[in-house]
Protein backbone atom coordinates (compact mmCIF):
# COMPACT_ATOMS: atom_id res chain seq x y z
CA UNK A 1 57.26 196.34 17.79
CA UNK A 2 55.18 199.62 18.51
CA UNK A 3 54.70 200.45 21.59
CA UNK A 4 51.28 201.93 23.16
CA UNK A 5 50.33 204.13 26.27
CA UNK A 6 46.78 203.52 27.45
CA UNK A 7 44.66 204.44 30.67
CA UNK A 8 43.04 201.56 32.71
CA UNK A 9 40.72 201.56 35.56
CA UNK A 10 40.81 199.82 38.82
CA UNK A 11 39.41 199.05 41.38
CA UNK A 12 41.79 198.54 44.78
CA UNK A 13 40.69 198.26 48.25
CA UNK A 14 44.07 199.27 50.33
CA UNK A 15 44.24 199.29 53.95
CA UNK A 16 45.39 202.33 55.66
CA UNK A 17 48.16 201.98 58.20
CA UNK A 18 45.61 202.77 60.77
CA UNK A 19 43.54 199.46 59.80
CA UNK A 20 46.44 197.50 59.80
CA UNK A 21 47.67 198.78 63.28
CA UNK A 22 43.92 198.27 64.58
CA UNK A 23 44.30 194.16 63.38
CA UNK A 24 47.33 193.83 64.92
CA UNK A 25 46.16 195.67 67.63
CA UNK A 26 42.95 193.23 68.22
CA UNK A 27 45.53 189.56 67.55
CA UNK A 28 47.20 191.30 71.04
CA UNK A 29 46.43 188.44 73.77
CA UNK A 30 45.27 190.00 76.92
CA UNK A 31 48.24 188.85 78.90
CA UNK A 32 50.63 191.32 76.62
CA UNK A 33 47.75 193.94 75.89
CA UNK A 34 49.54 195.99 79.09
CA UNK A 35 52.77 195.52 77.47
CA UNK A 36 51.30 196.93 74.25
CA UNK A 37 50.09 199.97 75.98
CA UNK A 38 53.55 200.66 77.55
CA UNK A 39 54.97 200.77 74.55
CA UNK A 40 52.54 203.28 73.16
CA UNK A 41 53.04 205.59 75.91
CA UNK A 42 56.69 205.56 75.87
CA UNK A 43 56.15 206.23 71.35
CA UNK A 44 53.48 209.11 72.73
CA UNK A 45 54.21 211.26 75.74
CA UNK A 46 50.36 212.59 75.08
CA UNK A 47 49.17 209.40 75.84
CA UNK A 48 48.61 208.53 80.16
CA UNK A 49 47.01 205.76 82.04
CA UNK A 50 43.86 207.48 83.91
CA UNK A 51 43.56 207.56 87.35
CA UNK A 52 41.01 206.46 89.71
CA UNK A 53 38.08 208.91 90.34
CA UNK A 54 37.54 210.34 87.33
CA UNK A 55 33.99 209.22 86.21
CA UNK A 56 33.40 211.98 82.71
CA UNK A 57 32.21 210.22 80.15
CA UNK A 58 34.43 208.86 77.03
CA UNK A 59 31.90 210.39 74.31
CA UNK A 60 32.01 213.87 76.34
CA UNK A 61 35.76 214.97 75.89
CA UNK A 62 37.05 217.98 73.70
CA UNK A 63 39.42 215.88 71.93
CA UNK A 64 36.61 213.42 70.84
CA UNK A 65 35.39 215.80 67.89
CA UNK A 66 39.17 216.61 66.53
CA UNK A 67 39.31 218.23 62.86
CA UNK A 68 42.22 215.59 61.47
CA UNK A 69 42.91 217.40 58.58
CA UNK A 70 45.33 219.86 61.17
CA UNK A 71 46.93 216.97 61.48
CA UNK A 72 47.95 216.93 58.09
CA UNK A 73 49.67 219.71 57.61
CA UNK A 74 53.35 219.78 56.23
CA UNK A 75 55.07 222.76 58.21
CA UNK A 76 55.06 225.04 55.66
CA UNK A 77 54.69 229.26 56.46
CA UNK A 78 50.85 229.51 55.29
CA UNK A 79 50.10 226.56 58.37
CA UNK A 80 51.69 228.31 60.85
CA UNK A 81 49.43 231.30 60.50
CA UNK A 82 46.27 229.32 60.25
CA UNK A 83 46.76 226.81 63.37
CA UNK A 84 43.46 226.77 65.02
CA UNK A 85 43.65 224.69 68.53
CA UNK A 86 39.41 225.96 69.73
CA UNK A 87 38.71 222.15 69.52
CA UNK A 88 41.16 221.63 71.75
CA UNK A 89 41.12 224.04 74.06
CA UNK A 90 38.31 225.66 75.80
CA UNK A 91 38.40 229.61 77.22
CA UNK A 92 37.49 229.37 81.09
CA UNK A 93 37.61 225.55 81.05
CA UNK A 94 40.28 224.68 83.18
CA UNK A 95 38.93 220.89 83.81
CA UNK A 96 38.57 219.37 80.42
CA UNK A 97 37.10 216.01 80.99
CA UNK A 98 39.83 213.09 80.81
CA UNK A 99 39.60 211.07 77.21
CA UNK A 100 39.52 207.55 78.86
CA UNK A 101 38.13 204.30 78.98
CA UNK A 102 36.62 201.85 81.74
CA UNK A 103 34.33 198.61 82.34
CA UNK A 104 32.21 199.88 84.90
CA UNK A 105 30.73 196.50 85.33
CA UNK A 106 34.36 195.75 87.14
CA UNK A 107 34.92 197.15 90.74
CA UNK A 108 38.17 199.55 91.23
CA UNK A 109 41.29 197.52 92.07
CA UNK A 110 44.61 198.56 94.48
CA UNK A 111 46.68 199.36 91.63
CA UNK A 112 49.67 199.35 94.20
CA UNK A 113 48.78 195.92 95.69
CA UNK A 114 51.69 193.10 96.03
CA UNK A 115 51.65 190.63 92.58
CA UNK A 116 53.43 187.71 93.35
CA UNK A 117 55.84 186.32 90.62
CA UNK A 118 57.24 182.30 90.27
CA UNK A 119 61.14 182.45 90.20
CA UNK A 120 61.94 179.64 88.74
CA UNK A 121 65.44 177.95 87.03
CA UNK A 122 65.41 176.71 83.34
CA UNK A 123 66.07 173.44 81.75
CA UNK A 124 69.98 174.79 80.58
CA UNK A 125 70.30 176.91 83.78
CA UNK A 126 70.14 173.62 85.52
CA UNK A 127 72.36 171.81 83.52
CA UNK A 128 75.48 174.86 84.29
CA UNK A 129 74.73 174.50 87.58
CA UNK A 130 75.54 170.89 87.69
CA UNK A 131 78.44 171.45 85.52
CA UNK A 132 80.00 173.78 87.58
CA UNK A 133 80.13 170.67 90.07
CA UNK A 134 82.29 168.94 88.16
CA UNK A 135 86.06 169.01 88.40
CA UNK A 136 86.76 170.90 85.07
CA UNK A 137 89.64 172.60 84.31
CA UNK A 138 88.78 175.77 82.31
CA UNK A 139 89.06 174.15 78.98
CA UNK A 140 86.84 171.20 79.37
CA UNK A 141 84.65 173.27 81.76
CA UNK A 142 84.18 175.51 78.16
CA UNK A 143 83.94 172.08 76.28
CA UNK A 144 80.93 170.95 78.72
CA UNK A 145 79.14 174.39 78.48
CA UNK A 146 78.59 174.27 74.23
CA UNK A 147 77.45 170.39 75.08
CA UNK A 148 75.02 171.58 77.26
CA UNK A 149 73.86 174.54 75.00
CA UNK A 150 73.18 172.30 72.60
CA UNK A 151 70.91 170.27 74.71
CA UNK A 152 67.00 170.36 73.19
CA UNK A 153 64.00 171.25 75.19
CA UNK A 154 63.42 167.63 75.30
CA UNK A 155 67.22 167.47 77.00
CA UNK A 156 68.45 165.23 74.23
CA UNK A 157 71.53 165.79 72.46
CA UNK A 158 70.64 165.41 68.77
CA UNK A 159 73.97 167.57 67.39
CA UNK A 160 76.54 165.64 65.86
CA UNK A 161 79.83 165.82 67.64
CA UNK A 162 81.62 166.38 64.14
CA UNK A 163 79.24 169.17 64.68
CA UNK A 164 79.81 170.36 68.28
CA UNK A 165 84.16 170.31 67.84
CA UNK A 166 83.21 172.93 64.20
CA UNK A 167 81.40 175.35 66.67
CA UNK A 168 83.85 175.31 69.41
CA UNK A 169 87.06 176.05 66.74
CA UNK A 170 84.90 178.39 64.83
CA UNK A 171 83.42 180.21 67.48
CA UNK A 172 85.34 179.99 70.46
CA UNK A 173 88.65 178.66 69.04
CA UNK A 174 88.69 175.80 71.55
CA UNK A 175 90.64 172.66 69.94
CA UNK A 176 89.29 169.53 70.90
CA UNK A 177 88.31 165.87 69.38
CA UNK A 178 85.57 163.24 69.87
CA UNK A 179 87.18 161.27 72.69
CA UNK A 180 87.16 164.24 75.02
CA UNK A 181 84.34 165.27 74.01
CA UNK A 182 82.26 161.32 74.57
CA UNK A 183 84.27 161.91 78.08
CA UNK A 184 82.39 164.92 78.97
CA UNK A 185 78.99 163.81 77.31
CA UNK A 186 79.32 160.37 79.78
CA UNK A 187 79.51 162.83 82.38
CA UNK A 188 76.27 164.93 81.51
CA UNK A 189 74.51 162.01 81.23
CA UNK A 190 74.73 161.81 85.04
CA UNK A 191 73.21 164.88 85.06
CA UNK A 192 69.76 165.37 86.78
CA UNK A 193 66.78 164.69 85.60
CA UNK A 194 68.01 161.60 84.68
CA UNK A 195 68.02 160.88 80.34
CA UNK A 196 69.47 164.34 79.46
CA UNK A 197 72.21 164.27 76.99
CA UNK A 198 71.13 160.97 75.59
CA UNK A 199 71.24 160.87 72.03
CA UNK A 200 67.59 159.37 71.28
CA UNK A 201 64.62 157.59 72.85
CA UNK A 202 66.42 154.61 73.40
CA UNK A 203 69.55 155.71 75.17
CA UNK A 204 67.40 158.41 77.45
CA UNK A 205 65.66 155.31 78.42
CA UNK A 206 68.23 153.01 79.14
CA UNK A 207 70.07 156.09 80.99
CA UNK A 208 66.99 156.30 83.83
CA UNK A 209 67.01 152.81 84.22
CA UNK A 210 70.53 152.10 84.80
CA UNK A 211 70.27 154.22 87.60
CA UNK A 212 67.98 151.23 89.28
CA UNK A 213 69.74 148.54 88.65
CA UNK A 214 69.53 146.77 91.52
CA UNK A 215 65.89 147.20 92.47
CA UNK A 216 64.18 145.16 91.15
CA UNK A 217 64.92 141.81 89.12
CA UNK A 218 62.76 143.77 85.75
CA UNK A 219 64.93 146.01 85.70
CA UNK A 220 67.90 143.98 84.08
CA UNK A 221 64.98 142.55 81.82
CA UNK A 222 63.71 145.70 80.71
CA UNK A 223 67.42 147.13 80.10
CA UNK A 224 68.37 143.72 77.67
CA UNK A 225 64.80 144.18 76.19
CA UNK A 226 65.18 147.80 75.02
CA UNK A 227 68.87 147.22 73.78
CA UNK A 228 67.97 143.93 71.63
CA UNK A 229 64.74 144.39 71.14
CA UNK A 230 63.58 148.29 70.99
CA UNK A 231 61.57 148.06 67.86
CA UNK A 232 59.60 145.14 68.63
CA UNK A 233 59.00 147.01 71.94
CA UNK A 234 57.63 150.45 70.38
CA UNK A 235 55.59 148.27 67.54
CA UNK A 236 54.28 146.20 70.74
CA UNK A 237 55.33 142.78 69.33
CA UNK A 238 55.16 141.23 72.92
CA UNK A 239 54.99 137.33 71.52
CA UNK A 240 58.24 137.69 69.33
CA UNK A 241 60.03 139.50 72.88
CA UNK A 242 58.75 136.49 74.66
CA UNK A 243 60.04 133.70 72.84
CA UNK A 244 63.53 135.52 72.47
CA UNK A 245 64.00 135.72 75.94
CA UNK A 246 62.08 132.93 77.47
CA UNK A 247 59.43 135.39 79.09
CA UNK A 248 56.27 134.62 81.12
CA UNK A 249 53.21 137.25 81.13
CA UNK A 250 54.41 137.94 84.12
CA UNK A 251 58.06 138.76 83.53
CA UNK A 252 56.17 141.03 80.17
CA UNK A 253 54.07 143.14 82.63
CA UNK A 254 56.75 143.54 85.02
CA UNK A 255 58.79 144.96 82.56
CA UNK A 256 56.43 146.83 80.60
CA UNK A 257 55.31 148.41 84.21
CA UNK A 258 58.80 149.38 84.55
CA UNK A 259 59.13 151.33 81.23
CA UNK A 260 56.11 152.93 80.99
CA UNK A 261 57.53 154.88 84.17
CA UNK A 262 60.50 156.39 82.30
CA UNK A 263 60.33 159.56 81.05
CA UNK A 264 60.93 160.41 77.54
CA UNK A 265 61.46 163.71 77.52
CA UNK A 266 63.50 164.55 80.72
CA UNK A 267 64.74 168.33 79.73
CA UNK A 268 60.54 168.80 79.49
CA UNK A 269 60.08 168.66 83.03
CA UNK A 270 62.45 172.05 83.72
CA UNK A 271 61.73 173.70 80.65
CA UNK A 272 57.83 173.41 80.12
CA UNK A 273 57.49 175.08 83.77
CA UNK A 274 59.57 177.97 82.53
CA UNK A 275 57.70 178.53 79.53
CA UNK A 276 54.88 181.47 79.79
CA UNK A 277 52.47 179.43 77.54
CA UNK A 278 51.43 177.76 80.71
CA UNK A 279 49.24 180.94 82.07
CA UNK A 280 46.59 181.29 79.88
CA UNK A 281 44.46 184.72 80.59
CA UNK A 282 41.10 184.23 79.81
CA UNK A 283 39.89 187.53 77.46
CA UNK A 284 36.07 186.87 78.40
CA UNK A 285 34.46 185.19 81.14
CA UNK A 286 30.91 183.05 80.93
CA UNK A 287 28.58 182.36 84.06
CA UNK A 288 25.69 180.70 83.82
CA UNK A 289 23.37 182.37 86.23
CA UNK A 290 19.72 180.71 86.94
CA UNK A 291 19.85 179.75 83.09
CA UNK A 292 21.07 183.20 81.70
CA UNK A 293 24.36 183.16 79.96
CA UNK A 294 26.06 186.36 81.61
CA UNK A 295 29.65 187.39 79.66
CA UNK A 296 31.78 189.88 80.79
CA UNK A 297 35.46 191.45 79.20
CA UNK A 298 37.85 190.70 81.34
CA UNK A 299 39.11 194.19 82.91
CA UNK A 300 42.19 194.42 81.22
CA UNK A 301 41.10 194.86 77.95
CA UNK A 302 39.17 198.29 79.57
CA UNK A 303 42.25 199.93 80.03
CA UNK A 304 42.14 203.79 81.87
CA UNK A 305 43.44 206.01 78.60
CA UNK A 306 43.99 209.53 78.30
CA UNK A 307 44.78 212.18 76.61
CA UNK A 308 48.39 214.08 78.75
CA UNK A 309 47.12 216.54 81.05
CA UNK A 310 50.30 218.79 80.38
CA UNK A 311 49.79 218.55 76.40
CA UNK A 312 46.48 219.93 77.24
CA UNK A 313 47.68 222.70 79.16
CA UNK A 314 50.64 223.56 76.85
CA UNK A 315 47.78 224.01 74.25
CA UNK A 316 45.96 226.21 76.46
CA UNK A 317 49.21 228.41 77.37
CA UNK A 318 49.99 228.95 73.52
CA UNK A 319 45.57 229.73 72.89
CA UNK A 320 46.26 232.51 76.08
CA UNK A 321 50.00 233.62 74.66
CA UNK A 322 50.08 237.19 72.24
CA UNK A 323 53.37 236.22 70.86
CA UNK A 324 53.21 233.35 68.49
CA UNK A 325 56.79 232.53 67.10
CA UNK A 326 57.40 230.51 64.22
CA UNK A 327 58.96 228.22 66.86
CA UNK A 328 55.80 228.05 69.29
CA UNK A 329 53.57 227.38 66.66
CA UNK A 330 56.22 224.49 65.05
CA UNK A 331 55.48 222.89 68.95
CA UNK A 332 51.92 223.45 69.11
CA UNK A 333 51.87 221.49 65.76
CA UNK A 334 53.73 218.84 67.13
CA UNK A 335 51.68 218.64 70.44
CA UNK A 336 48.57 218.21 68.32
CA UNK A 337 49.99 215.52 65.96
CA UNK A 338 50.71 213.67 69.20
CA UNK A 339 46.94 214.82 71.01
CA UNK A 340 45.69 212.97 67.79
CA UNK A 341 47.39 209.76 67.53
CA UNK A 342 46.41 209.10 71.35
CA UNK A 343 43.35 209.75 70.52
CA UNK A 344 43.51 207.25 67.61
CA UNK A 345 45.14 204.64 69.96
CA UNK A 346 42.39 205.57 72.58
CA UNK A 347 39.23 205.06 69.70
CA UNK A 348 41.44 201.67 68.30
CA UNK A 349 41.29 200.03 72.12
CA UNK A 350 37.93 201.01 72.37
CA UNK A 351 37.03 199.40 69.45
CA UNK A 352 38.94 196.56 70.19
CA UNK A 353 37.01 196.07 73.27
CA UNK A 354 33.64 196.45 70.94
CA UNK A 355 34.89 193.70 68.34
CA UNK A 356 35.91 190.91 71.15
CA UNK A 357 32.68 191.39 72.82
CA UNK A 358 29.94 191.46 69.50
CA UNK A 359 32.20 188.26 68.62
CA UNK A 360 32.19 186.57 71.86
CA UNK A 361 28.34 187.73 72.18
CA UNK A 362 27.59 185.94 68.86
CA UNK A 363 29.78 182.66 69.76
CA UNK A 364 28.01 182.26 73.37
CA UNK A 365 24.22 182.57 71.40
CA UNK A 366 25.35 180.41 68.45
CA UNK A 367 26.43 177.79 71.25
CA UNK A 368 24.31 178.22 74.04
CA UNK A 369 23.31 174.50 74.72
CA UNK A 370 27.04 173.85 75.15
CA UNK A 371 27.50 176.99 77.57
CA UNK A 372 24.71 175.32 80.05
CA UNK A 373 25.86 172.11 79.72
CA UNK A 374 29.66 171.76 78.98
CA UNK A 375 28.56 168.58 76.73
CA UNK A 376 30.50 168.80 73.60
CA UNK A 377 28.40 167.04 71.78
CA UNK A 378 25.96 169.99 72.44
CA UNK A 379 28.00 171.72 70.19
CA UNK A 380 26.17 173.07 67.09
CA UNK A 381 28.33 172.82 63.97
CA UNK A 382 29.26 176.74 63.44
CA UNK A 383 32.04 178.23 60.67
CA UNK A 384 34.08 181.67 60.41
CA UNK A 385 30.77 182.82 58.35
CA UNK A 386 28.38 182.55 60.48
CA UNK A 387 29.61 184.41 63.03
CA UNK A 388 30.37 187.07 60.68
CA UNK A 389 27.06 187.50 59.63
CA UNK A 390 25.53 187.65 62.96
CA UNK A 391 28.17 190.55 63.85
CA UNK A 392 28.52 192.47 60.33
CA UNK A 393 32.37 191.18 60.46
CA UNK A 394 34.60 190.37 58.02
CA UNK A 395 35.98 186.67 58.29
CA UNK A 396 39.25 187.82 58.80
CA UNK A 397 38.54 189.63 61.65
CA UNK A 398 36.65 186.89 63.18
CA UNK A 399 39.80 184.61 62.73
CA UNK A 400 42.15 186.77 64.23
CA UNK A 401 39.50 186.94 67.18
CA UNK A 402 39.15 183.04 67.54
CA UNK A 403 42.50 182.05 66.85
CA UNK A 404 43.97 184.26 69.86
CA UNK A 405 41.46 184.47 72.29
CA UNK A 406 40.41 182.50 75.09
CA UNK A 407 36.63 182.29 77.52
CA UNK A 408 36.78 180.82 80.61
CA UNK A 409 33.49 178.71 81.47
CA UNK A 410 32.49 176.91 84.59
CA UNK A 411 33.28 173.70 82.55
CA UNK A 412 37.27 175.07 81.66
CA UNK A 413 38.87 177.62 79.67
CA UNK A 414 39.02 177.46 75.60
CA UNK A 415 40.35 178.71 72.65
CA UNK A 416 37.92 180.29 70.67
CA UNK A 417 38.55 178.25 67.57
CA UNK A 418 37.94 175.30 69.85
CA UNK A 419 33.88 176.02 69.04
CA UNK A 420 34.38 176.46 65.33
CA UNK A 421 33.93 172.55 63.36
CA UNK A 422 32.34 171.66 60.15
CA UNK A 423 29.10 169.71 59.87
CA UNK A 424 28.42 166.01 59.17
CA UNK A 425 25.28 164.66 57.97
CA UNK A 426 23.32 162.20 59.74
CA UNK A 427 21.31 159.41 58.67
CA UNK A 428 17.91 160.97 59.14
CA UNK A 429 19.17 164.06 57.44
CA UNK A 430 20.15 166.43 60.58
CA UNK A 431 23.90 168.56 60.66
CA UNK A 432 25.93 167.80 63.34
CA UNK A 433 28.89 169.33 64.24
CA UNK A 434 32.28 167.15 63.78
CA UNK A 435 33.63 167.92 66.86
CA UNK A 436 30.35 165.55 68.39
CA UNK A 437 31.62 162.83 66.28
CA UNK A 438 35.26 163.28 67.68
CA UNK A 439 33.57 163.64 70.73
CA UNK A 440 31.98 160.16 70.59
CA UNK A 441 34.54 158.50 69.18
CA UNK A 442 36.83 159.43 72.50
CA UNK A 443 34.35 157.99 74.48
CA UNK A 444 34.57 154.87 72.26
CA UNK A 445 38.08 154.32 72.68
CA UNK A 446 37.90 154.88 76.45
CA UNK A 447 35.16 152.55 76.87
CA UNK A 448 36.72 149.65 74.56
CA UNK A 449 38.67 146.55 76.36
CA UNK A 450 42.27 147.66 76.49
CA UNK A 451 43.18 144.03 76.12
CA UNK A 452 40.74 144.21 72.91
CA UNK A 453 40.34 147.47 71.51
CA UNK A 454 38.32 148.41 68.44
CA UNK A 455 39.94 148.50 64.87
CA UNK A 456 39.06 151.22 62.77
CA UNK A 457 36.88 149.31 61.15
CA UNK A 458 35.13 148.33 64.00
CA UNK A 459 34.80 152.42 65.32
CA UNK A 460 33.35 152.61 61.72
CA UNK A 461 30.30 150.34 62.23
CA UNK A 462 29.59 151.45 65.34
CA UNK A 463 29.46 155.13 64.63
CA UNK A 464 26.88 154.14 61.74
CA UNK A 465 24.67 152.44 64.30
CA UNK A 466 24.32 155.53 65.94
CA UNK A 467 23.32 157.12 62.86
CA UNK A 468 26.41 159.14 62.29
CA UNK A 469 26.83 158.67 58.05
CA UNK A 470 30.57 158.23 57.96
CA UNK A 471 33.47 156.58 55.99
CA UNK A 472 36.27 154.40 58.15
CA UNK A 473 38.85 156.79 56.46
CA UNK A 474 37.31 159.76 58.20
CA UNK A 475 37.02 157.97 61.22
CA UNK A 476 41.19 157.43 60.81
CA UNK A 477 41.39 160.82 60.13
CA UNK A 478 39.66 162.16 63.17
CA UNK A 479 41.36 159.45 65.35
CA UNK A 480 45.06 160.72 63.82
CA UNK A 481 43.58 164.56 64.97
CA UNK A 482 42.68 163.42 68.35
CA UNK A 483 46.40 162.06 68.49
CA UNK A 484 44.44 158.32 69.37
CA UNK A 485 47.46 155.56 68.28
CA UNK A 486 45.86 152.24 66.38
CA UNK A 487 44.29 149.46 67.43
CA UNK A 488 47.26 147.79 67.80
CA UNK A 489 49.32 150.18 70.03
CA UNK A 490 46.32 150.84 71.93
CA UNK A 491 46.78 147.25 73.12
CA UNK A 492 48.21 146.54 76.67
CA UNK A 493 48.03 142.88 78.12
């Protein structure tokens, strides 16, 4: 087989590592943007927060106009003799203006004011802290602790104990067996909240309502219901329950009142309030003022950036300097290879800011009936595209905007992607967005007679009569989304 060498030509669109910093740079949520910046700083000594007071203008500074191929350079002996620094530093100029950036349309804030912080205890911080309550010797106090680190979010105990006595020979070289081991887990399961350390729904149930035993006469029903009949309780099979156990509608609601009270997912209460999910920092803000839709950054995307006041000036001493070592001008090369990667972190945040507010800008026209009104079914349907056409963006980099961002309203705060949907077509021929439809059929399902609610079918018809053209499997569809159970589960007595 002979083998050939020929030249091809193509055509490859590569993104620098500058590009690919700036997209990362603009998925950064505004709650870790300071975080970001931090980190930058402590990469770049050249790089410094601003201070309050200085008011010259971003587009004015020396630095702005940089010549990057000096930046570029590889060390060798011909650079060294042709460093030129006059765009950085400025004979009799002994204020160059700071590089920096700032919303004025926010007023100054007390940078050294008080910020108060939640101190709170997690879900498995908790559970050691009852633990060390018990009276443990060392061994099963060790024993207890990999129990309780194996604990879920939910606080159920879903490892095997085959499992849990590997980990503790492997790992810690603790010998134990089940029995001990169902000893301590018994014990756990006192724990508070009550349910942790149950090994599924049906234990964690039967855990919180053994602790009321007592109370009230439904309470010894609903324990024998859920341990003989559990499935016909989730699947809602009240008549079959009834007839087992000789029940009256009565008895049912009394025990289905005293279930519906448990908790499923005890370890949830500590650890969701732990989690920093729960603060959501809005990136814009909306008002609606007389009519006019007014949007502003929020002020932490408009960070104060500069360019290192002593960078500047060791510049200047090395431009005033007659002796220039080989070693001097090996620093002065460094000092500008720093100067001009805060100044490309300075230009990135700035853009940054630019990108979130054309995209917000184009979001808040595209859906201005909704802004006024908060009505979802206002909402126009809208798609990555458009909103890349209106800004000259790619689609990309309106999805990393949408997916990560929120905009807090006077009717809430949302996601971004919350006003993107597809379109459905109507009867008479009009596109309305899906989310309407979802919107409608929520207010359906709230409407309907609990004791009679609507079949899918049923949604179907009634969706059509409205003139909304759609198919009882989309209607299932957008009822699964909306996390809306069946008909049948929907059903209470």
């Amino acid at each position: 087989m002979a083998l050939h060498q020929s030249l091809q030509q193509k055509l490859l669109q590569k993104l620098s590592p500058q590009q690919i910093q700036l997209m990362k740079l603009l998925q950064v949520p505004t709650a870790i943007l300071d975080e970001r910046i931090k980190e930058e700083m402590e990469e770049n000594p050249a790089l410094e927060q601003g201070e309050e007071g200085h008011e010259d203008e971003f587009e004015n500074d020396e630095f702005a106009e940089s010549n990057d191929d000096d930046f570029e350079k590889d060390g060798s002996a011909d650079d060294y003799d042709n460093i030129d620094i006059s765009e950085y530093v400025h004979e009799g100029d002994d204020d160059i203006g700071d590089y920096k950036l700032r919303d004025d349309n926010y007023p100054e804030q007390d940078d050294n004011k008080t910020i108060p912080h939640k101190v709170e205890v997690s879900f498995i911080e908790l559970m050691l802290q009852q633990v060390g309550m018990l009276p443990l010797n060392d061994h099963q106090k060790k024993i207890a602790e990999q129990i309780v680190g194996s604990l879920d979010d939910d606080g159920y105990l879903r490892r095997e104990i085959s499992s849990i006595i590997d980990d503790l020979a492997f790992r810690q070289n603790i010998i134990t067996d089940e029995e001990e081991i169902s000893d301590l887990i018994l014990q756990i399961q006192q724990f508070d909240p009550a349910g942790v350390g149950a090994r599924n729904l049906q234990e964690c149930l039967l855990l919180q309502l053994e602790r009321k035993v007592g109370e009230e006469k439904s309470v010894e029903l609903a324990i024998k219901v859920l341990e003989k009949y559990f499935d016909e309780f989730t699947k809602k099979h009240y008549e079959k329950i009834q007839r087992a156990l000789n029940l009256t509608d009565e008895d049912l609601r009394a025990i289905i009142s005293q279930i519906v009270k448990l908790n499923p997912k005890p370890g949830g209460i500590v650890s969701e309030s732990g989690k920093g999910g729960n603060y959501i920092i809005p990136d814009f803000f909306i008002v609606n003022n007389v009519g006019k839709l007014e949007l502003t950054l929020n002020s932490k995307n408009a960070p104060d950036l500069r360019i290192s006041e002593g960078y500047r000036d060791m510049l200047k001493d090395y431009d005033r300097g007659n002796k220039k070592d080989k070693q001097q001008k090996e620093a002065v090369l460094f000092i500008k290879q720093k100067i001009d990667s805060a100044k490309w972190f300075i230009d990135a945040i700035k853009q940054r800011q630019n990108t979130l507010l054309n995209t917000m800008e184009a979001i808040m026209d595209y859906q201005r009936d909704f802004f006024l009104t908060g009505d979802e079914t206002d909402l126009r349907p809208m798609i990555l595209k458009d909103i890349a056409e209106r800004t000259n963006l790619d689609i990309s980099t309106v999805s990393r905007v949408a997916n990560s961002k929120f905009v807090q309203t006077e009717f809430g705060t949302y996601r971004l992607k919350f006003f993107f949907s597809e379109s459905l077509q109507t009867d008479s021929g009009e596109e309305v967005s899906t989310r309407e439809v979802k919107k409608i059929l929520t207010d359906l399902i709230s409407d309907e007679s609990k004791k009679h609610p609507y079949s899918d079918e049923k949604l179907t018809e009634m969706l059509q009569e409205k003139g909304y053209n759609i198919a009882r499997r989309t209607v299932a569809k957008y009822r699964e989304q909306l996390n809306i159970p069946v008909a049948r589960l929907r059903k209470i007595l």
